[in-house]
PDB file of N, CA and C in Angstrom:
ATOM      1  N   UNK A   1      48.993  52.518  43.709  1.00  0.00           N
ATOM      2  CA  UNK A   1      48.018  51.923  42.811  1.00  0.00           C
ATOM      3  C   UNK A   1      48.014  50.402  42.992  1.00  0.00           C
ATOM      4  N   UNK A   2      46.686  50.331  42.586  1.00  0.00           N
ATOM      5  CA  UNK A   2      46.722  48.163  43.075  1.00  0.00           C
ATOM      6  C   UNK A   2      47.554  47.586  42.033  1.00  0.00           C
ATOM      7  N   UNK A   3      47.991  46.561  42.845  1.00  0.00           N
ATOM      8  CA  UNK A   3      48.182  45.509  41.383  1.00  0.00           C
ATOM      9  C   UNK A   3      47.961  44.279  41.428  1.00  0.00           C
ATOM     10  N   UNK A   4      47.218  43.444  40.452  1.00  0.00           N
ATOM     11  CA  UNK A   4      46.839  41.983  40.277  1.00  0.00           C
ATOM     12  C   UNK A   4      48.151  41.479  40.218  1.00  0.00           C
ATOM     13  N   UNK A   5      48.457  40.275  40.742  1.00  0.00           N
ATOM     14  CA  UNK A   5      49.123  39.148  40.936  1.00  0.00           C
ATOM     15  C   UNK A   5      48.544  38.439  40.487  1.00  0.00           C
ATOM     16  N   UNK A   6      49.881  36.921  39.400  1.00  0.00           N
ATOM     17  CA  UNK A   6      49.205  35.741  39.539  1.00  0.00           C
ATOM     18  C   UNK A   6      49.968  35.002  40.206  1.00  0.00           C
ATOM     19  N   UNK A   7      49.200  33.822  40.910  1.00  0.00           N
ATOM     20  CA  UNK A   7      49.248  32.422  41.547  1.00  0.00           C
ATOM     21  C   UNK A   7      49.200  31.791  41.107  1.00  0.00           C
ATOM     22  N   UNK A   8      50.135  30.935  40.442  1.00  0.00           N
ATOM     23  CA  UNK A   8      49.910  29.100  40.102  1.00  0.00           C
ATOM     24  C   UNK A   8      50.371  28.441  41.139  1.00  0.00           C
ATOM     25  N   UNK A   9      50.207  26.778  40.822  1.00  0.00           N
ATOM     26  CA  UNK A   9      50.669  25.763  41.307  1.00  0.00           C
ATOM     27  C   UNK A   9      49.912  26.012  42.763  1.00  0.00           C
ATOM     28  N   UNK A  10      48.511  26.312  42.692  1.00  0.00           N
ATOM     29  CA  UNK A  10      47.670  26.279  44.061  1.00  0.00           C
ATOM     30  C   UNK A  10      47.273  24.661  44.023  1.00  0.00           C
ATOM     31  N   UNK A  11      47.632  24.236  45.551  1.00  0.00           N
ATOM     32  CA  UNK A  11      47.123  23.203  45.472  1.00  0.00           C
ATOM     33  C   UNK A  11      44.996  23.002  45.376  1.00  0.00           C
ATOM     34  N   UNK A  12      44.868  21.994  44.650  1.00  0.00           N
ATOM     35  CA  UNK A  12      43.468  22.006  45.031  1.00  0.00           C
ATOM     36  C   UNK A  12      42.380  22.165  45.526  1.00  0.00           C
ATOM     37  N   UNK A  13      43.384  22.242  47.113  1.00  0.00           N
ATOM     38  CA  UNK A  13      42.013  22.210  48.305  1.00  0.00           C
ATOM     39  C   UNK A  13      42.221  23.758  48.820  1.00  0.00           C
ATOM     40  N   UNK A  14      43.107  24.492  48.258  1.00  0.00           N
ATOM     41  CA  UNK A  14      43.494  25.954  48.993  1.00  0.00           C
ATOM     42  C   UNK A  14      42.337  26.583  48.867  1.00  0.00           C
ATOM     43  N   UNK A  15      41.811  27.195  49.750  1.00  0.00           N
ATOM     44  CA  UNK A  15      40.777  28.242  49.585  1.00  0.00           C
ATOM     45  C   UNK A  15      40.711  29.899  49.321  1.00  0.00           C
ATOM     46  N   UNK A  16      40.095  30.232  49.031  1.00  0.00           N
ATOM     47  CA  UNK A  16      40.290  32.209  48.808  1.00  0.00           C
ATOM     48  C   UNK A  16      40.741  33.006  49.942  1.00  0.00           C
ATOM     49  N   UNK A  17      40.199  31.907  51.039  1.00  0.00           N
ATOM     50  CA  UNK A  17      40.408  32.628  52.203  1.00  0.00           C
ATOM     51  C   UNK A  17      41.836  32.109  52.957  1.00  0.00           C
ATOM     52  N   UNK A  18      42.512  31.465  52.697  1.00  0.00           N
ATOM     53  CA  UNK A  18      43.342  30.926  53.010  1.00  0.00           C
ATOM     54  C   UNK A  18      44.962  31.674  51.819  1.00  0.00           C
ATOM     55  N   UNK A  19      44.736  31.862  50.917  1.00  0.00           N
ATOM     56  CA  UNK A  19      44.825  32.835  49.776  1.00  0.00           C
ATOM     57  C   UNK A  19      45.079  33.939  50.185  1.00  0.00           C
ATOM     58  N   UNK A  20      43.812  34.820  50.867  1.00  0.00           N
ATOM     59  CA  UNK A  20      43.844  35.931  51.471  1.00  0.00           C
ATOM     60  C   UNK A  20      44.809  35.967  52.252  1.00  0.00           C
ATOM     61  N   UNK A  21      44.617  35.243  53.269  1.00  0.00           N
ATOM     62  CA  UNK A  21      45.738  35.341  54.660  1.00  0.00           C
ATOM     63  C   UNK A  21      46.720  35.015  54.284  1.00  0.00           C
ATOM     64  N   UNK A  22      46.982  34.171  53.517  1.00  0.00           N
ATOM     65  CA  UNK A  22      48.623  34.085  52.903  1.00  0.00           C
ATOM     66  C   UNK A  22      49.299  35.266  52.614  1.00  0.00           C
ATOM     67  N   UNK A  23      48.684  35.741  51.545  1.00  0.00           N
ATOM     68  CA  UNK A  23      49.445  37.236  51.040  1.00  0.00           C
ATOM     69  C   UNK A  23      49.442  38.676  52.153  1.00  0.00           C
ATOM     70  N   UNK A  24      48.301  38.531  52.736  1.00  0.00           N
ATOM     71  CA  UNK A  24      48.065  39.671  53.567  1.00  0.00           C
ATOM     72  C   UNK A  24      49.468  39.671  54.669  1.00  0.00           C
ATOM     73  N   UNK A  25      50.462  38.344  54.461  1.00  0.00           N
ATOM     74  CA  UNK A  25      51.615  38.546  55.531  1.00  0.00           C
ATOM     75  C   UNK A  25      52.912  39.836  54.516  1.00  0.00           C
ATOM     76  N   UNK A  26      51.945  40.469  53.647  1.00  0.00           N
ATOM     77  CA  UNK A  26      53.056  41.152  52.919  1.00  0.00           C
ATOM     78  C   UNK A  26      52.207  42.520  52.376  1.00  0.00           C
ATOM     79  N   UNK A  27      50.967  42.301  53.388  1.00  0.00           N
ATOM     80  CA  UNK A  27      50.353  43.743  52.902  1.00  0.00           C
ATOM     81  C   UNK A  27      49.148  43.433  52.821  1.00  0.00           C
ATOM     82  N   UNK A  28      48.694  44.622  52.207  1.00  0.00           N
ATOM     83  CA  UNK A  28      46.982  45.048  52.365  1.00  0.00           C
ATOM     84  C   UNK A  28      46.260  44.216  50.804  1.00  0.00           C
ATOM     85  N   UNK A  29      45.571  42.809  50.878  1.00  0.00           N
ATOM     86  CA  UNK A  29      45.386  42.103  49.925  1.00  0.00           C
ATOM     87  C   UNK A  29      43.693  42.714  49.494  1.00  0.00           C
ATOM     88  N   UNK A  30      43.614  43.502  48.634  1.00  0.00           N
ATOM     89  CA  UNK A  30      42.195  44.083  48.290  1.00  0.00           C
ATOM     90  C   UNK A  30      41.197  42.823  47.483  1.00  0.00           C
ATOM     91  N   UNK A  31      41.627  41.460  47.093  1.00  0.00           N
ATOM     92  CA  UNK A  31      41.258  40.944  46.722  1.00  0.00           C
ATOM     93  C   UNK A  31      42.005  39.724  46.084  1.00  0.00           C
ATOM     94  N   UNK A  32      41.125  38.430  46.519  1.00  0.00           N
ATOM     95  CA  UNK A  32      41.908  36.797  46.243  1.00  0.00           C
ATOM     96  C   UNK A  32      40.536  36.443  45.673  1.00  0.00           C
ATOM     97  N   UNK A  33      41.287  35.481  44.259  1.00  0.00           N
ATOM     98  CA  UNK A  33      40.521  34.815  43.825  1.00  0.00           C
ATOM     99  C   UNK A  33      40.835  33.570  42.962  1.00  0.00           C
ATOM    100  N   UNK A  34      40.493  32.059  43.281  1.00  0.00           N
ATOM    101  CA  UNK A  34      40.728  31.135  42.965  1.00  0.00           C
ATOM    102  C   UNK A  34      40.028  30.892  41.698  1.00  0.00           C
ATOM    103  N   UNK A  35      40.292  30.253  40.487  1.00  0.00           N
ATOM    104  CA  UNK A  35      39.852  29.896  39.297  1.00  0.00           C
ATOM    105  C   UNK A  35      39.318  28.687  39.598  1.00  0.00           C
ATOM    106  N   UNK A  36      38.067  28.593  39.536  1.00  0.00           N
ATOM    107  CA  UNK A  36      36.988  27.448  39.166  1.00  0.00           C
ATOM    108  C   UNK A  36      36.397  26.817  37.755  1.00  0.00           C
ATOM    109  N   UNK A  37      36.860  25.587  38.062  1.00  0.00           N
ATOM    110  CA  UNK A  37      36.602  24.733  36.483  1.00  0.00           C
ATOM    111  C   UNK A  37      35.213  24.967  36.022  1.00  0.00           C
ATOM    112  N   UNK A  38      34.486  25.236  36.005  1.00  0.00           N
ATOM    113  CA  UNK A  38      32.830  25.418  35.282  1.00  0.00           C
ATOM    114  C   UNK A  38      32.446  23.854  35.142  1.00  0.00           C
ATOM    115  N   UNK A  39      32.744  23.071  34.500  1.00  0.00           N
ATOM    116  CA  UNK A  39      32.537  21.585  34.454  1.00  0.00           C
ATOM    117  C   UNK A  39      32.387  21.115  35.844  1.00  0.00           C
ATOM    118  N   UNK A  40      33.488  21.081  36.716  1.00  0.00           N
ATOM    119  CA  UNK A  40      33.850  20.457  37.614  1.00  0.00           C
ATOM    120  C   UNK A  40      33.561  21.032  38.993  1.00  0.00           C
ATOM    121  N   UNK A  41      33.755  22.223  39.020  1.00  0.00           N
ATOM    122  CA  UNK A  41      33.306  23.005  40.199  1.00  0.00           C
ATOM    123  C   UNK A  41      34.941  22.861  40.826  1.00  0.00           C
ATOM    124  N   UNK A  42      36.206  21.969  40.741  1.00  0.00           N
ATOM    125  CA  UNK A  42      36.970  22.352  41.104  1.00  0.00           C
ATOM    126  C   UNK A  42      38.222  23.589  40.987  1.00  0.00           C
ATOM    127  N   UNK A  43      39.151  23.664  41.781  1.00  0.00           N
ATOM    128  CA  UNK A  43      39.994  24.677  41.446  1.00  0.00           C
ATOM    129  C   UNK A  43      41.078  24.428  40.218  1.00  0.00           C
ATOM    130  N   UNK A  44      41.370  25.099  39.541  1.00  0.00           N
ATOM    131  CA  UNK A  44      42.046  25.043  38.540  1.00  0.00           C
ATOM    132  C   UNK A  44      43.669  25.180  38.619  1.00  0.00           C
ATOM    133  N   UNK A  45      43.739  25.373  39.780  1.00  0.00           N
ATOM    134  CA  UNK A  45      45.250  25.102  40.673  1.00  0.00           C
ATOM    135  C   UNK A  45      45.863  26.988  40.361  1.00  0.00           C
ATOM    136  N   UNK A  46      45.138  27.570  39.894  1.00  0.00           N
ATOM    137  CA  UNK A  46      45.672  29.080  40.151  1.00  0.00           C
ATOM    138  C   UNK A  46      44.790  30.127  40.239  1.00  0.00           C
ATOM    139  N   UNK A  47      45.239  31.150  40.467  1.00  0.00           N
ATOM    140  CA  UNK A  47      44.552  32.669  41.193  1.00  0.00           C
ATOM    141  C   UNK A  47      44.871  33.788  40.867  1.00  0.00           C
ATOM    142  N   UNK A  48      44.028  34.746  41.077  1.00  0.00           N
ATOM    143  CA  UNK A  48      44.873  35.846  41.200  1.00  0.00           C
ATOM    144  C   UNK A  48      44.525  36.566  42.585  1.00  0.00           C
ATOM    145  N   UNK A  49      45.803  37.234  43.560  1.00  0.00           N
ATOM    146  CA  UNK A  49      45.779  37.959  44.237  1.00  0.00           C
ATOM    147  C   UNK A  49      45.974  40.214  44.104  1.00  0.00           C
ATOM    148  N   UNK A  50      44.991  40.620  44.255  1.00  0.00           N
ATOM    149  CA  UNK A  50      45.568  41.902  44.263  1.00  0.00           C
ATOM    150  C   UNK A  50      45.998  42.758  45.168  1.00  0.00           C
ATOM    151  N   UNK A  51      46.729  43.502  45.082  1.00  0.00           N
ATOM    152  CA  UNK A  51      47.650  43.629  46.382  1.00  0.00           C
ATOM    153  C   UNK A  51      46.991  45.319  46.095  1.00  0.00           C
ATOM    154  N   UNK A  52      47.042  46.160  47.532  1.00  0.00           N
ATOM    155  CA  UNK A  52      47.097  47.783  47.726  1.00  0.00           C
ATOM    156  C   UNK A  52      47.864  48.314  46.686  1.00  0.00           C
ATOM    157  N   UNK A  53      49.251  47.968  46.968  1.00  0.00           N
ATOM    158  CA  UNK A  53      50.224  48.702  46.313  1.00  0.00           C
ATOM    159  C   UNK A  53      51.211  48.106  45.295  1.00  0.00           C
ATOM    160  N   UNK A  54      51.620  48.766  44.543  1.00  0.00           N
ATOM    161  CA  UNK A  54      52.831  48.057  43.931  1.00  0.00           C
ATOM    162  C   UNK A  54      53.888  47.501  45.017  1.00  0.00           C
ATOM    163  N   UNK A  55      54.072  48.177  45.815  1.00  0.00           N
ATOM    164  CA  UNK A  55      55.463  47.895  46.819  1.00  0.00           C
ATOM    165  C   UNK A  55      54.957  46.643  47.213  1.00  0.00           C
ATOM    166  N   UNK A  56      53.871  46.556  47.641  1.00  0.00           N
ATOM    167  CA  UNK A  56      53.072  45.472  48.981  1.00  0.00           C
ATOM    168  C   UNK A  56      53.315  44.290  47.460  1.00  0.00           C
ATOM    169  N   UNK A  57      52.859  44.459  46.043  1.00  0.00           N
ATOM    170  CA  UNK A  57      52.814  43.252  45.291  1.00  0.00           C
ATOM    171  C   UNK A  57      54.486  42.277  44.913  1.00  0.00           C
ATOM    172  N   UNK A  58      55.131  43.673  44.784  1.00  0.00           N
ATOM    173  CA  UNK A  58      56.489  43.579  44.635  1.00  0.00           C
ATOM    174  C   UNK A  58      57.184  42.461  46.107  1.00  0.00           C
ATOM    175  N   UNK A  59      56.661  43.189  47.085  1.00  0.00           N
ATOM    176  CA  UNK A  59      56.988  42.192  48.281  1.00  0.00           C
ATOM    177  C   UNK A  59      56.454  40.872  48.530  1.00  0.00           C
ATOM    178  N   UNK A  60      55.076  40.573  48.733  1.00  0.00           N
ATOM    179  CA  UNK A  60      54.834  39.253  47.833  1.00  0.00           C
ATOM    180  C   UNK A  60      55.034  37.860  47.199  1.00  0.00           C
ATOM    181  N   UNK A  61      55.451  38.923  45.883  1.00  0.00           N
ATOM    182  CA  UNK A  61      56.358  38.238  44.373  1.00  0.00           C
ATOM    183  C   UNK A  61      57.872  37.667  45.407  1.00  0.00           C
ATOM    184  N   UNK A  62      58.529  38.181  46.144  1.00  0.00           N
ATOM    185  CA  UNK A  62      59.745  38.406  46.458  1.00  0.00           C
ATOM    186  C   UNK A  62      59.298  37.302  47.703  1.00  0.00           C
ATOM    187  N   UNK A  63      58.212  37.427  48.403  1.00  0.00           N
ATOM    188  CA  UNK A  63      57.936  36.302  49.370  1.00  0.00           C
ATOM    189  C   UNK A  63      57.545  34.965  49.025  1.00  0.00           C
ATOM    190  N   UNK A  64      56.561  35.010  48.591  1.00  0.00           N
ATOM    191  CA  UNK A  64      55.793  33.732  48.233  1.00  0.00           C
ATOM    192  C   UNK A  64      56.258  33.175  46.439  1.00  0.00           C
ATOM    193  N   UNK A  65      57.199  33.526  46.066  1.00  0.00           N
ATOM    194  CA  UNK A  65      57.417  33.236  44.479  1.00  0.00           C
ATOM    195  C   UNK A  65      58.244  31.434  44.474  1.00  0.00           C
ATOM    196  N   UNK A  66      57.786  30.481  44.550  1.00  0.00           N
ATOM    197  CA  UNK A  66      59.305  29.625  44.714  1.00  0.00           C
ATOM    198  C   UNK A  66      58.671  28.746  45.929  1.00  0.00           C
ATOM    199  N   UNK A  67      57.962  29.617  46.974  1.00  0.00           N
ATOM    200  CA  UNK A  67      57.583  28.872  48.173  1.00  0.00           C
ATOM    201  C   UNK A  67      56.278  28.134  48.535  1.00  0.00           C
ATOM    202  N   UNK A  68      56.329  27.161  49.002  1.00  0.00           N
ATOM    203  CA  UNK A  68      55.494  26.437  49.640  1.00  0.00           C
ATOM    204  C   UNK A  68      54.438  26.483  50.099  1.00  0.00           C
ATOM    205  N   UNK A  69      53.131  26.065  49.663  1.00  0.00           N
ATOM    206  CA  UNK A  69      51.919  26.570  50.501  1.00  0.00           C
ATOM    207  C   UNK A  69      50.825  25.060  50.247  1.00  0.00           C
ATOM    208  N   UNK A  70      50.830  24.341  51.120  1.00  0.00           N
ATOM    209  CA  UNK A  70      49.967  23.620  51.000  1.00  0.00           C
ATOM    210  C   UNK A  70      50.489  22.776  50.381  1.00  0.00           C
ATOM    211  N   UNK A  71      51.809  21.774  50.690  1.00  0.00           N
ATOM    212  CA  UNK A  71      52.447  21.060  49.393  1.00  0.00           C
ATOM    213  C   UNK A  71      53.156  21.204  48.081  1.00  0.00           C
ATOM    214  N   UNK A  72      52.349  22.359  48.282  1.00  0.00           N
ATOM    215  CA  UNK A  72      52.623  22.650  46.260  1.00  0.00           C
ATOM    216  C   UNK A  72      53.486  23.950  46.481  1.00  0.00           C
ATOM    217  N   UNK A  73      54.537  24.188  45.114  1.00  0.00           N
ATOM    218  CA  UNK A  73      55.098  25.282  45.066  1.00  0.00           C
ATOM    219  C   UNK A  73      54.743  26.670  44.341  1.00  0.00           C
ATOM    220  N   UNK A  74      54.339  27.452  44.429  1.00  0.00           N
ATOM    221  CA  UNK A  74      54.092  28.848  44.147  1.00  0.00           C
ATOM    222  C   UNK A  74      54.725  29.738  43.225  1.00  0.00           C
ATOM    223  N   UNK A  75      53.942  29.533  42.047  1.00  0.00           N
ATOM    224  CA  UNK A  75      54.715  30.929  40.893  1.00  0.00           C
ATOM    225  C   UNK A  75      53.743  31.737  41.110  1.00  0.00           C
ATOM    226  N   UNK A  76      54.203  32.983  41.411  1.00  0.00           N
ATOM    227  CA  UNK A  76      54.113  34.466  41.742  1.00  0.00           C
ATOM    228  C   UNK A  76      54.339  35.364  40.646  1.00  0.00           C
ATOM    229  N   UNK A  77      53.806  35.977  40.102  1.00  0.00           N
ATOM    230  CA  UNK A  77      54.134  37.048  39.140  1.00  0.00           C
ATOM    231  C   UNK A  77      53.629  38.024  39.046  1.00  0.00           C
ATOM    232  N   UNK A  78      53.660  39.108  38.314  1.00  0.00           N
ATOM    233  CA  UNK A  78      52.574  40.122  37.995  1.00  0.00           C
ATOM    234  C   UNK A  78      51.899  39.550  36.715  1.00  0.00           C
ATOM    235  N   UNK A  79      50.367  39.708  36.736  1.00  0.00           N
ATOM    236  CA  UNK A  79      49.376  39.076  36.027  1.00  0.00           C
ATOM    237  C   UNK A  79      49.633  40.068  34.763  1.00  0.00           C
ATOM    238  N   UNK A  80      49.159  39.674  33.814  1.00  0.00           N
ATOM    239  CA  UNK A  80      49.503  39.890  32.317  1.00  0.00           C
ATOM    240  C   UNK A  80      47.563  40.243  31.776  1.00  0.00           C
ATOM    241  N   UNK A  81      47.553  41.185  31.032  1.00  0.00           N
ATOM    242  CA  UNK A  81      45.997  41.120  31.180  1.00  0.00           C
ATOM    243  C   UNK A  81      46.028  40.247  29.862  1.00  0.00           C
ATOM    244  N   UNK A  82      44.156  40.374  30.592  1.00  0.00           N
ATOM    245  CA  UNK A  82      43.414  39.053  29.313  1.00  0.00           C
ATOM    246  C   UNK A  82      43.726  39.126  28.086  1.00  0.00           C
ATOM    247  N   UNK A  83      44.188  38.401  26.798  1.00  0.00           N
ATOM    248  CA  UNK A  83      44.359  38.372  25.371  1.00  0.00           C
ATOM    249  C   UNK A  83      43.292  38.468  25.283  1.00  0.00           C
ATOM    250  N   UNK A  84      42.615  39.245  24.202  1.00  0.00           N
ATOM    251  CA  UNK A  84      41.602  38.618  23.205  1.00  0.00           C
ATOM    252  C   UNK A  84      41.303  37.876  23.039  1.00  0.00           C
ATOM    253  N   UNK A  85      40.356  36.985  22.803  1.00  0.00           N
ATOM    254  CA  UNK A  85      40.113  35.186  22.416  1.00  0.00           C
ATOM    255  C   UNK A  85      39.441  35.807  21.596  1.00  0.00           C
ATOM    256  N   UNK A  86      39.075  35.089  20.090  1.00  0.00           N
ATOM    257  CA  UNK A  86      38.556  34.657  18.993  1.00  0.00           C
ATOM    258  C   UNK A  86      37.038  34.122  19.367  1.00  0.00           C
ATOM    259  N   UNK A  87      36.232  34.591  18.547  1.00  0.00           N
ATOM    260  CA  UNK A  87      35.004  35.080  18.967  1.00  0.00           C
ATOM    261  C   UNK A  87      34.445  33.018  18.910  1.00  0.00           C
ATOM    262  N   UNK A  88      33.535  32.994  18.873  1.00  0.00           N
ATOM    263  CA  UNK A  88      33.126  31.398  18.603  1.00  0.00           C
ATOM    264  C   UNK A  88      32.730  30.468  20.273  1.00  0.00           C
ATOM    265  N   UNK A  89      33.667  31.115  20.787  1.00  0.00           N
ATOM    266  CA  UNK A  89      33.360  30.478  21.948  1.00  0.00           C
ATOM    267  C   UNK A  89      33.448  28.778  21.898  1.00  0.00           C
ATOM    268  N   UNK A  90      33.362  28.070  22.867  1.00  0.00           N
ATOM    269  CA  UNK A  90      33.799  26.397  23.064  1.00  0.00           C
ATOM    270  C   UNK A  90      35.037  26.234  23.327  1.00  0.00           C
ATOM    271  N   UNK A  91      36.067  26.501  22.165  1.00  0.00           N
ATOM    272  CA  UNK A  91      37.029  25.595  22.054  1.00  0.00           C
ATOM    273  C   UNK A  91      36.842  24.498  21.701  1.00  0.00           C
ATOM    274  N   UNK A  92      35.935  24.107  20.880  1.00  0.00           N
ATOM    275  CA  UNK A  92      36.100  22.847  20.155  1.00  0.00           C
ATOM    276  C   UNK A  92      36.095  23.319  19.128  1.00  0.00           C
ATOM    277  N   UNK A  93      36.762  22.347  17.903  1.00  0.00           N
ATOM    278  CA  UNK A  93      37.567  22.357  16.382  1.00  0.00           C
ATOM    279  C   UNK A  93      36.131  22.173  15.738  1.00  0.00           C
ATOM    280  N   UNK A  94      35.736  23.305  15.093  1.00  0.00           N
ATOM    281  CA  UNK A  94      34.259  23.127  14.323  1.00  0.00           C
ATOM    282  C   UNK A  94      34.785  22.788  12.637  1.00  0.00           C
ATOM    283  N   UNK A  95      35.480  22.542  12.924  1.00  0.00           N
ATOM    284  CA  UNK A  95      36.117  22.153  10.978  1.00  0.00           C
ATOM    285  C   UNK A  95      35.557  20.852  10.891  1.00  0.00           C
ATOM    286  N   UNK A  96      34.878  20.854   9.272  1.00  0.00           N
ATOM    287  CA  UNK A  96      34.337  19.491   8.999  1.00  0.00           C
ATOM    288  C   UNK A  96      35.642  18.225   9.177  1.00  0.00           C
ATOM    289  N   UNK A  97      35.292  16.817   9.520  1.00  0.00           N
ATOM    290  CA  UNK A  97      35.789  15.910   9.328  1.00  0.00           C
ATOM    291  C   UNK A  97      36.574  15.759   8.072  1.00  0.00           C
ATOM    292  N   UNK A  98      37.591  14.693   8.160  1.00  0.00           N
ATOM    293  CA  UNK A  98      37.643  13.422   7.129  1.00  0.00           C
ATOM    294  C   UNK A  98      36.654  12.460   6.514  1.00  0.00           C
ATOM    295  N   UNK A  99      35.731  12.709   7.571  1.00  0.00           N
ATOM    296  CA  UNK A  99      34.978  10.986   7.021  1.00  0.00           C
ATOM    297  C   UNK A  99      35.422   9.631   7.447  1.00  0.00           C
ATOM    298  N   UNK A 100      36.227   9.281   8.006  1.00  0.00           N
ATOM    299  CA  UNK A 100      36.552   8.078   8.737  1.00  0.00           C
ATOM    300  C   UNK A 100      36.946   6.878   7.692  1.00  0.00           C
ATOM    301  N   UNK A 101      36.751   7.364   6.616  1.00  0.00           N
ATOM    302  CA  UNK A 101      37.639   5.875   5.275  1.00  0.00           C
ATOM    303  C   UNK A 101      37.357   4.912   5.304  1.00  0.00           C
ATOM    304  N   UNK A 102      35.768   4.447   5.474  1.00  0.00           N
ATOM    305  CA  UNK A 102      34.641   3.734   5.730  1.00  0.00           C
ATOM    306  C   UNK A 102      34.878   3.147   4.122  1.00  0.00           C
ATOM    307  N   UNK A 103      34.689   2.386   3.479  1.00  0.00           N
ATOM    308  CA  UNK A 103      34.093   1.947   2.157  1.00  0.00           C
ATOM    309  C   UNK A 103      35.506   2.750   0.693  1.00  0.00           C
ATOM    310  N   UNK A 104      35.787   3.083   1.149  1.00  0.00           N
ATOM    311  CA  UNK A 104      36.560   3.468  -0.408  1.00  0.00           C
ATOM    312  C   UNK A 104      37.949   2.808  -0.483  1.00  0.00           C
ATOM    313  N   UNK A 105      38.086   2.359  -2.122  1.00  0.00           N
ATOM    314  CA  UNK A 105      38.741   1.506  -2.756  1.00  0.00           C
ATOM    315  C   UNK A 105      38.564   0.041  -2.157  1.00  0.00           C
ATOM    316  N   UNK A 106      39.440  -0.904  -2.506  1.00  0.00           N
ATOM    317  CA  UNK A 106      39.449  -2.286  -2.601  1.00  0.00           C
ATOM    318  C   UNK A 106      38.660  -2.902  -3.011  1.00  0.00           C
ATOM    319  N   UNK A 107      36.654  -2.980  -2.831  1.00  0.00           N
ATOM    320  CA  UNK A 107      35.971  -3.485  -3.436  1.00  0.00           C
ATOM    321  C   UNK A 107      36.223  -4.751  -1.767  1.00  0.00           C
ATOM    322  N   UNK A 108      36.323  -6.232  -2.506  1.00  0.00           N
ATOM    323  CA  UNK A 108      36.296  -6.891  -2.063  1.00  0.00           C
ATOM    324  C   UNK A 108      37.277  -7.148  -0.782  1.00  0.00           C
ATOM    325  N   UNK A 109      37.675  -7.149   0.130  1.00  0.00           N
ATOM    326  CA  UNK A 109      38.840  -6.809   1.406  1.00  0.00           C
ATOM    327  C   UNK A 109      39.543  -7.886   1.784  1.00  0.00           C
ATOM    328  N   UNK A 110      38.357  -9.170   1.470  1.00  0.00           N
ATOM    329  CA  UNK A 110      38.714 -10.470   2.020  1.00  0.00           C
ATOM    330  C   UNK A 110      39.631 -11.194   1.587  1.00  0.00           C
ATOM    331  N   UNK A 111      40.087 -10.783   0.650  1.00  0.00           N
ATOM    332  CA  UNK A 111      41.288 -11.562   0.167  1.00  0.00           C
ATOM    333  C   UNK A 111      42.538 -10.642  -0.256  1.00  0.00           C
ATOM    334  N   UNK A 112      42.676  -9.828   0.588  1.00  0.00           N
ATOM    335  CA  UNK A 112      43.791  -8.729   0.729  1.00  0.00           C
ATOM    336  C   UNK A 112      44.965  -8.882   1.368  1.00  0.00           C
ATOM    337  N   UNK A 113      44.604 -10.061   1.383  1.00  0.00           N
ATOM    338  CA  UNK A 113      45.970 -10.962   2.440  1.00  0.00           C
ATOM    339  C   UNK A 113      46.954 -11.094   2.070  1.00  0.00           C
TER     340      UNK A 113
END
């Protein structure tokens, strides 16, 4: 049965295909895929690879976990599936303000010295 792998610590400029051929030195890679920023169009410095088999992912993890690819060092794991996220979408804090403490108390300021 397949199994998803994750990849961190991809350097920037690594490509899917470069990704591919990396792992494929440990087996039959059914699928590489680099995380793209949406803003930016760049890589988000991790991936996931899926491997044929458990054995082939297990081997892998055991190859590339720790090691070197492009500068950067390589955490290898088995991927964890998606959490739930909380419906709302953004990620920005929609809770009203403070108000910024514009005008209240003192009255006069100038002689607060």
């Amino acid at each position: 049965m397949a199994m998803k792998l994750y990849v961190g610590g991809l350097s920037y400029d690594t490509t899917q295909q470069t990704l591919q051929d990396t792992f494929a030195q440990a087996g039959t890679v059914t699928s590489a895929t680099i995380i793209i920023d949406r803003m930016t169009g760049r890589s988000k410095g991790f991936g996931f690879v899926e491997m044929a088999t458990e054995e082939e992912a297990k081997k892998a993890i055991e190859m590339f976990n720790g090691k070197e690819l492009e500068g950067r060092t390589l955490t290898v794991n088995e991927a964890r599936p998606l959490e739930a996220r909380p419906s709302g979408g953004g990620g920005y804090n929609r809770g009203g303000g403070g108000g910024g403490g514009y005008g209240r108390g003192g009255g006069n300021r100038r002689n607060s010295w």
